[in-house]
Protein backbone atom coordinates (compact mmCIF):
# COMPACT_ATOMS: atom_id res chain seq x y z
CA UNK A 1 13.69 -52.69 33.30
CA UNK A 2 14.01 -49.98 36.20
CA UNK A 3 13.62 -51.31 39.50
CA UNK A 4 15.70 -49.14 41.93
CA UNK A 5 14.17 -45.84 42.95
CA UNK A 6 15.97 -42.59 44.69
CA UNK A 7 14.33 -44.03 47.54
CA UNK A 8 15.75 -47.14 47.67
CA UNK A 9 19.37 -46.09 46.31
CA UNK A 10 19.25 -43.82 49.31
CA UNK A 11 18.83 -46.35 51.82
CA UNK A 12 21.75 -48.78 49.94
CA UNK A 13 24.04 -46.00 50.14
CA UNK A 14 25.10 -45.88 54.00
CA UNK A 15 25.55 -49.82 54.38
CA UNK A 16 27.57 -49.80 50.84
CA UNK A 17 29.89 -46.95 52.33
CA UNK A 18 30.96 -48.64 55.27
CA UNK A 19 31.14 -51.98 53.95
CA UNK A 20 34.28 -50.41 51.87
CA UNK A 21 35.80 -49.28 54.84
CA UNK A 22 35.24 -52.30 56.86
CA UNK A 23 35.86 -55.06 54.41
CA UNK A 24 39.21 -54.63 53.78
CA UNK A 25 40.03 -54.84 57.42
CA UNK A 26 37.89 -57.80 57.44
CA UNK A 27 38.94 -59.63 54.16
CA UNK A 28 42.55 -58.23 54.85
CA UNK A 29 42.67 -56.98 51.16
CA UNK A 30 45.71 -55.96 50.20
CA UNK A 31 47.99 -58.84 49.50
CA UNK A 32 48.45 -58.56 45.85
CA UNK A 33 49.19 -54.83 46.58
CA UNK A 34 48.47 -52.59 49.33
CA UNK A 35 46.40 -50.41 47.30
CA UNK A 36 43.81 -52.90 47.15
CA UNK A 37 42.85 -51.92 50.92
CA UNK A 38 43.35 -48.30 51.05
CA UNK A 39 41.28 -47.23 47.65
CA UNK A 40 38.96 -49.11 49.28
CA UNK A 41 38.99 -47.48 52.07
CA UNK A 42 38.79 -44.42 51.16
CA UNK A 43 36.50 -44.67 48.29
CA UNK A 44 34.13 -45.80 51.34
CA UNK A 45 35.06 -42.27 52.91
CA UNK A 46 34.15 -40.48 50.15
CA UNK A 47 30.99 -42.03 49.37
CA UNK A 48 29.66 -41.83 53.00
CA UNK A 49 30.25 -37.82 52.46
CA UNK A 50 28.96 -37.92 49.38
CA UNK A 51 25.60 -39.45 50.98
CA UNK A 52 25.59 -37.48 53.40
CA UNK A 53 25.34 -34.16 51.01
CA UNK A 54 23.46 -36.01 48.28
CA UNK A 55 19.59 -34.16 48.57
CA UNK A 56 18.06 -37.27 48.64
CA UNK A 57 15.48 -38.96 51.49
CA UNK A 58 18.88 -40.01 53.71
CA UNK A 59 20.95 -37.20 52.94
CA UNK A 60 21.67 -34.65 56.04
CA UNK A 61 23.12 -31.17 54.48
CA UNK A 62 21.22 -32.01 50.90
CA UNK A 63 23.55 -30.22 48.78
CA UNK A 64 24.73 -31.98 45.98
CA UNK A 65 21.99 -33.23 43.27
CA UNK A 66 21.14 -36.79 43.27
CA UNK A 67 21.77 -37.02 39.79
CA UNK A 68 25.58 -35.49 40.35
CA UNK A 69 25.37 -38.25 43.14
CA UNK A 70 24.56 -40.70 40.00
CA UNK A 71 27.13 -39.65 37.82
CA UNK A 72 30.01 -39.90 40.85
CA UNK A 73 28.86 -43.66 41.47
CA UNK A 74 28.86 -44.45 37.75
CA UNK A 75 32.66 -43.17 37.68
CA UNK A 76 33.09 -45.64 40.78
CA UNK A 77 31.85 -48.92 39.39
CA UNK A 78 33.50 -48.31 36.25
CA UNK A 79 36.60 -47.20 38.21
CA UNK A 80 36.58 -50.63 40.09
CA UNK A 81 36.10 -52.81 37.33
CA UNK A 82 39.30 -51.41 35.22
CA UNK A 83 41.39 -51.01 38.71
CA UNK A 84 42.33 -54.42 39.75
CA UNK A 85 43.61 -54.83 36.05
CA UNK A 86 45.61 -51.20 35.81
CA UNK A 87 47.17 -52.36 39.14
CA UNK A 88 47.45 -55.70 38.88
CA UNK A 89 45.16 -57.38 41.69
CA UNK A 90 45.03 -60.91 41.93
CA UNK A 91 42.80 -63.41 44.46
CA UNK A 92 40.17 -61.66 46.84
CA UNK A 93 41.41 -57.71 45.80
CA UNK A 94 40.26 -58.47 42.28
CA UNK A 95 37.30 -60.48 43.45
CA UNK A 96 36.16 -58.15 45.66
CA UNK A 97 36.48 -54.87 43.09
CA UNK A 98 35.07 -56.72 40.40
CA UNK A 99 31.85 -57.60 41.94
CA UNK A 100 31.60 -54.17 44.07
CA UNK A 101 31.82 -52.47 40.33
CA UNK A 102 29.68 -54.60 38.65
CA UNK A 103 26.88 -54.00 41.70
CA UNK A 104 27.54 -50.46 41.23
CA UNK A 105 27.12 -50.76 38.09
CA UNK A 106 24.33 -52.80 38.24
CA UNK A 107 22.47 -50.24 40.47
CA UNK A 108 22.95 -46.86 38.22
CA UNK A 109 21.69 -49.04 35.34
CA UNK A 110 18.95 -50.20 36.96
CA UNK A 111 17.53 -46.65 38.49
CA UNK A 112 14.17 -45.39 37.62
CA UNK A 113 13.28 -41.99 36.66
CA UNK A 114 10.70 -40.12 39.29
């Protein structure tokens, strides 16, 4: 079942990208190791840019394919569901990749063909 379209990807992708920059200073993530804030962190840099070149209905410059853009935020979830294990996050820093990588996740499986 395919449920979430360019479209609506497009319009999760700004709130998603600052929500891993904020949260950390939020949720003060980082106390099983520091790293647990700052990939965060920038990870939420990266993907703002990355929306903001993706050519899809919120993207400004338009240059990178959506399906690039795809690929980039399958590497992500997956990334975040084998860090807090590689680095050894306990608590909220594990919580908090596991569930952003299994949304991610969630969201790339879940997108429909147009």
């Amino acid at each position: 079942m395919k449920l979430i379209t360019k479209k609506i990807h497009a319009f999760l992708d700004y709130p998603v990208a600052l929500a891993l920059i904020g949260l950390p200073f939020l949720l003060k993530l980082g106390s099983s190791n520091p790293l647990a804030f700052y990939i965060s962190v920038i990870t939420g840099s990266a993907a703002l840019l990355l929306t903001i070149l993706t050519d899809h209905q919120t993207g400004v410059i338009k240059v990178i394919s959506y399906k690039f853009h795809l690929a980039v935020d399958f590497i992500v979830g997956l990334a975040f569901v084998i860090i807090p294990f590689l680095l050894g996050f306990e608590g909220l820093d594990k919580i908090f990749y596991l569930v952003n990588g299994i949304a991610v996740l969630t969201v790339v499986g879940l997108h429909k063909e147009e």
